[in-house]
Protein backbone atom coordinates (compact mmCIF):
# COMPACT_ATOMS: atom_id res chain seq x y z
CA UNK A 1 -120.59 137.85 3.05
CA UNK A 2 -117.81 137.90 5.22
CA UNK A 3 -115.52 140.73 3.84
CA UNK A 4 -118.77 142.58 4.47
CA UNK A 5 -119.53 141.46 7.17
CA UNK A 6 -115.77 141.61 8.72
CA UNK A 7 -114.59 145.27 7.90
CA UNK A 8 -117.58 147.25 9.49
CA UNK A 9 -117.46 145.02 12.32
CA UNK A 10 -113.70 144.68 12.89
CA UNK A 11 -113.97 148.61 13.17
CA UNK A 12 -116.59 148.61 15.51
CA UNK A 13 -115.23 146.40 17.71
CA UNK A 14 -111.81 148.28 18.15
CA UNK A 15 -113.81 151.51 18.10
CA UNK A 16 -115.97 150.13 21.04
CA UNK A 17 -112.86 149.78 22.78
CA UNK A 18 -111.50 152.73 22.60
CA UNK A 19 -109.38 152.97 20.04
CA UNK A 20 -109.11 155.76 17.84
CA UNK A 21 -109.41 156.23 13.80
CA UNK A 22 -105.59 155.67 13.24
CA UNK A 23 -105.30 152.38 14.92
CA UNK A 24 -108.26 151.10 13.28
CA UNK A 25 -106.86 152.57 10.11
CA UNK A 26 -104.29 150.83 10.62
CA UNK A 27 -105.60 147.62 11.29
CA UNK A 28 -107.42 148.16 7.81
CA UNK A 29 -104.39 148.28 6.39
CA UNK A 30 -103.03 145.20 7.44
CA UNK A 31 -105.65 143.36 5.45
CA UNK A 32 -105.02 145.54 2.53
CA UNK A 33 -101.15 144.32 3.11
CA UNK A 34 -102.40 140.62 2.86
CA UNK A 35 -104.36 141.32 -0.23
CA UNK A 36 -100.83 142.54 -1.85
CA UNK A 37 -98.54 140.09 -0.06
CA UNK A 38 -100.63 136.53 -1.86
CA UNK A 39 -101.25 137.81 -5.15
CA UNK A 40 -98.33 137.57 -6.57
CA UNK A 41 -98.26 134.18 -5.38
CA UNK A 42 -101.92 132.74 -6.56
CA UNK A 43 -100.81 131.62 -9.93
CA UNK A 44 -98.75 129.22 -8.47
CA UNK A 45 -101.43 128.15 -5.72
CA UNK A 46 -103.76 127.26 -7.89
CA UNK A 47 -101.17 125.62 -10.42
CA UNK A 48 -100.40 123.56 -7.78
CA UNK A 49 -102.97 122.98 -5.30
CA UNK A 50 -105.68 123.50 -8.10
CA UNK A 51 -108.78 125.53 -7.86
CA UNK A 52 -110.93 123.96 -5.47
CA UNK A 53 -108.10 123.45 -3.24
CA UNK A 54 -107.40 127.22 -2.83
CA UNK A 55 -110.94 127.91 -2.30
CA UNK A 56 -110.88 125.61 0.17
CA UNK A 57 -108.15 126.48 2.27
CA UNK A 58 -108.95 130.06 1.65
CA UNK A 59 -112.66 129.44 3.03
CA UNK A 60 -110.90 127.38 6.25
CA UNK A 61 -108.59 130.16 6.76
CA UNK A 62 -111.39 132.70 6.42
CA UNK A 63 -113.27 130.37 9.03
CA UNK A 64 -110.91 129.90 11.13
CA UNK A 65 -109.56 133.49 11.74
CA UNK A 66 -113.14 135.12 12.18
CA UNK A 67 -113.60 132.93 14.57
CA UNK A 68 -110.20 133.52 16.12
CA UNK A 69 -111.15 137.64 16.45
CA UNK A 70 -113.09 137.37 20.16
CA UNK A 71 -110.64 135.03 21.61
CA UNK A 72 -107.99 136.95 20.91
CA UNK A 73 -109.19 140.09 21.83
CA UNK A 74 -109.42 138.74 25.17
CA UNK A 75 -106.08 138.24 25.72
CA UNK A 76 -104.15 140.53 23.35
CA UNK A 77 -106.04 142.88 21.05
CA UNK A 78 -102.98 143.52 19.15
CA UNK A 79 -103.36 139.83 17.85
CA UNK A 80 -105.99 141.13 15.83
CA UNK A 81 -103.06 142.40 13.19
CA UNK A 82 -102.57 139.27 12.11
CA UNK A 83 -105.56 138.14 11.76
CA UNK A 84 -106.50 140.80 9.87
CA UNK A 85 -103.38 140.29 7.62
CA UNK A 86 -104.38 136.58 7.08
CA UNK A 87 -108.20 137.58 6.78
CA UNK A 88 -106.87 139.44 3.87
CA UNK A 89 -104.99 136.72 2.54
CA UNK A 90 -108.15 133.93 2.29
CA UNK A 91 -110.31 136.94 1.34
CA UNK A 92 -107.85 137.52 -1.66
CA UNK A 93 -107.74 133.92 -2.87
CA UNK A 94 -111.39 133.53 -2.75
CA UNK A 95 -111.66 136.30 -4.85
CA UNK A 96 -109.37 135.50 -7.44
CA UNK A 97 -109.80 131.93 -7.65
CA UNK A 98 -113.43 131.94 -8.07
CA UNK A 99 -113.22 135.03 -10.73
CA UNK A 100 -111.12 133.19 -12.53
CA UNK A 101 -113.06 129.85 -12.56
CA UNK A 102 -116.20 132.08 -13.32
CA UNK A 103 -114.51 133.58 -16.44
CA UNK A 104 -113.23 130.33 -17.74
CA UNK A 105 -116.00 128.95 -17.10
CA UNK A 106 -118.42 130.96 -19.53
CA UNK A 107 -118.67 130.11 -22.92
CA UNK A 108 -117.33 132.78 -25.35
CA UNK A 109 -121.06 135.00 -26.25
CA UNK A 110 -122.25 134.77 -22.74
CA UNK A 111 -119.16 135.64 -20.75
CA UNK A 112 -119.94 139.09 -19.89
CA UNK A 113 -123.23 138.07 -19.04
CA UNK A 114 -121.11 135.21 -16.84
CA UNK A 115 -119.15 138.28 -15.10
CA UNK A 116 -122.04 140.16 -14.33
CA UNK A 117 -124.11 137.76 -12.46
CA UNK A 118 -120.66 137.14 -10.69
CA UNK A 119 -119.98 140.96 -10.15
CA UNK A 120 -123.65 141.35 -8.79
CA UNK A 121 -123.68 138.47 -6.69
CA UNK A 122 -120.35 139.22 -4.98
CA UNK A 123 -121.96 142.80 -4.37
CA UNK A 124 -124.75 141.10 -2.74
CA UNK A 125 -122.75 139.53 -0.57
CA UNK A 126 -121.06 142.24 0.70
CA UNK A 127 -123.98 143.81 1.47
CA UNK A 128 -125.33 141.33 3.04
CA UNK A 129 -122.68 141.56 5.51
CA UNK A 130 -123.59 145.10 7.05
CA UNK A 131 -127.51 144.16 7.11
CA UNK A 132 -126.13 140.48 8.95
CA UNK A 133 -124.21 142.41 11.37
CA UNK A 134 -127.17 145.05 11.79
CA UNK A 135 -129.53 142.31 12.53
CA UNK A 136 -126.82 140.31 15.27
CA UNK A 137 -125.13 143.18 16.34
CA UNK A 138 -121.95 143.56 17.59
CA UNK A 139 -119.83 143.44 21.22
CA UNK A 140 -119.67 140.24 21.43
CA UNK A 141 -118.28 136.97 19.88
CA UNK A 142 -121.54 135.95 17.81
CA UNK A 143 -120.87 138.16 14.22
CA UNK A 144 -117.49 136.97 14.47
CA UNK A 145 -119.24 133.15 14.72
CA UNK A 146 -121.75 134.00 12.00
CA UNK A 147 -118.77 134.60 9.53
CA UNK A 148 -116.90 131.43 10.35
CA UNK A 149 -120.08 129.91 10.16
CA UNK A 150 -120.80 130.92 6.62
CA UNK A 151 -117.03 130.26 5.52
CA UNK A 152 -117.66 126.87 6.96
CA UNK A 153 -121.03 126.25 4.71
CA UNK A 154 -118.77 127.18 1.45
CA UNK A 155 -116.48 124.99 2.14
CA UNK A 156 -119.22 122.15 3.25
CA UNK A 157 -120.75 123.23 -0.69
CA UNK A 158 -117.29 122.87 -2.41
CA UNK A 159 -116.50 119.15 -0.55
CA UNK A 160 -119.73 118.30 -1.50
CA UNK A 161 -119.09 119.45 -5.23
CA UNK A 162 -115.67 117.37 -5.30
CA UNK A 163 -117.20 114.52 -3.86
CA UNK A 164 -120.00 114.70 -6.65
CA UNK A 165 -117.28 114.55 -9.31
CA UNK A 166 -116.97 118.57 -10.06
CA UNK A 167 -114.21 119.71 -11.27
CA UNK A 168 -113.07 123.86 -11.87
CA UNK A 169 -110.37 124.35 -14.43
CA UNK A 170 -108.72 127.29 -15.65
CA UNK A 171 -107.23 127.97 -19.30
CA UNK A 172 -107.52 123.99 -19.84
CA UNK A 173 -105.87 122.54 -16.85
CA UNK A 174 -107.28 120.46 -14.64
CA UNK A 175 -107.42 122.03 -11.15
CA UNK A 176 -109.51 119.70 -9.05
């Protein structure tokens, strides 16, 4: 929800103030560039701080940054780089950390089945995102809080999971 949320919004927001398609291009970009930039590094996230902890700092970064956007658009809209660049960087480990989990997770006949109820519900997310942000509108500081807000509930849902005793692995290992 909040990649779909965030990228129609973010645009608004800098188109609202004036700022034309290559800035806001631009800015795209930047969260394209974090994307790229953790990758290559995730293996040895998740080998280290397991699964659950990369989701969960990835969520808390997520969280944290949306709700970062209004104040610092306030005082220096080019902060908003950044924040883009790191929005792409928890965006990125969510991704792959819970498509991983989700694939090991399946049992051999019903993995594709496993992937597809994945694939779907990560589409439904993002498209709950532009209907979220239709419904709140933008201009102000509350979509922004609506994404934090729903980065803070997955991270509430994956503390409550470890406290409960569940554990993600991937290819074996242990990753709680």
């Amino acid at each position: 929800i909040t990649y779909g949320l965030s990228s129609p919004l973010i645009a608004l927001e800098l188109s609202n103030r004036g700022h034309g398609e290559f800035v806001i291009g631009l800015n795209a970009a930047m969260q394209a560039l974090g994307i790229l930039t953790v990758a290559a590094f995730l293996p040895r996230l998740i080998a280290r701080w397991g699964m659950q902890g990369v989701l969960f700092c990835a969520l808390a970064l997520t969280g944290l940054v949306l709700a970062l956007f209004p104040l610092a658009g306030l005082l220096w809209l080019w902060l908003w780089f950044p924040l883009r660049y790191l929005l792409g960087v928890g965006s990125e480990c969510v991704m792959v950390a819970t498509e991983s989990w989700v694939g090991q997770a399946g049992e051999e006949g019903s993995r594709a089945t496993t992937m597809a109820i994945y694939t779907a519900a990560v589409a439904a997310g993002m498209a709950i995102g532009p209907l979220l942000l239709g419904h709140i509108g933008s201009g102000d500081a509350m979509p922004f809080l609506a994404g934090a807000a729903f980065a803070a509930l997955a991270c509430l849902v994956l503390a409550v999971g470890r406290l409960r005793g569940s554990r993600l692995e991937v290819a074996g290992m242990d990753t709680a």
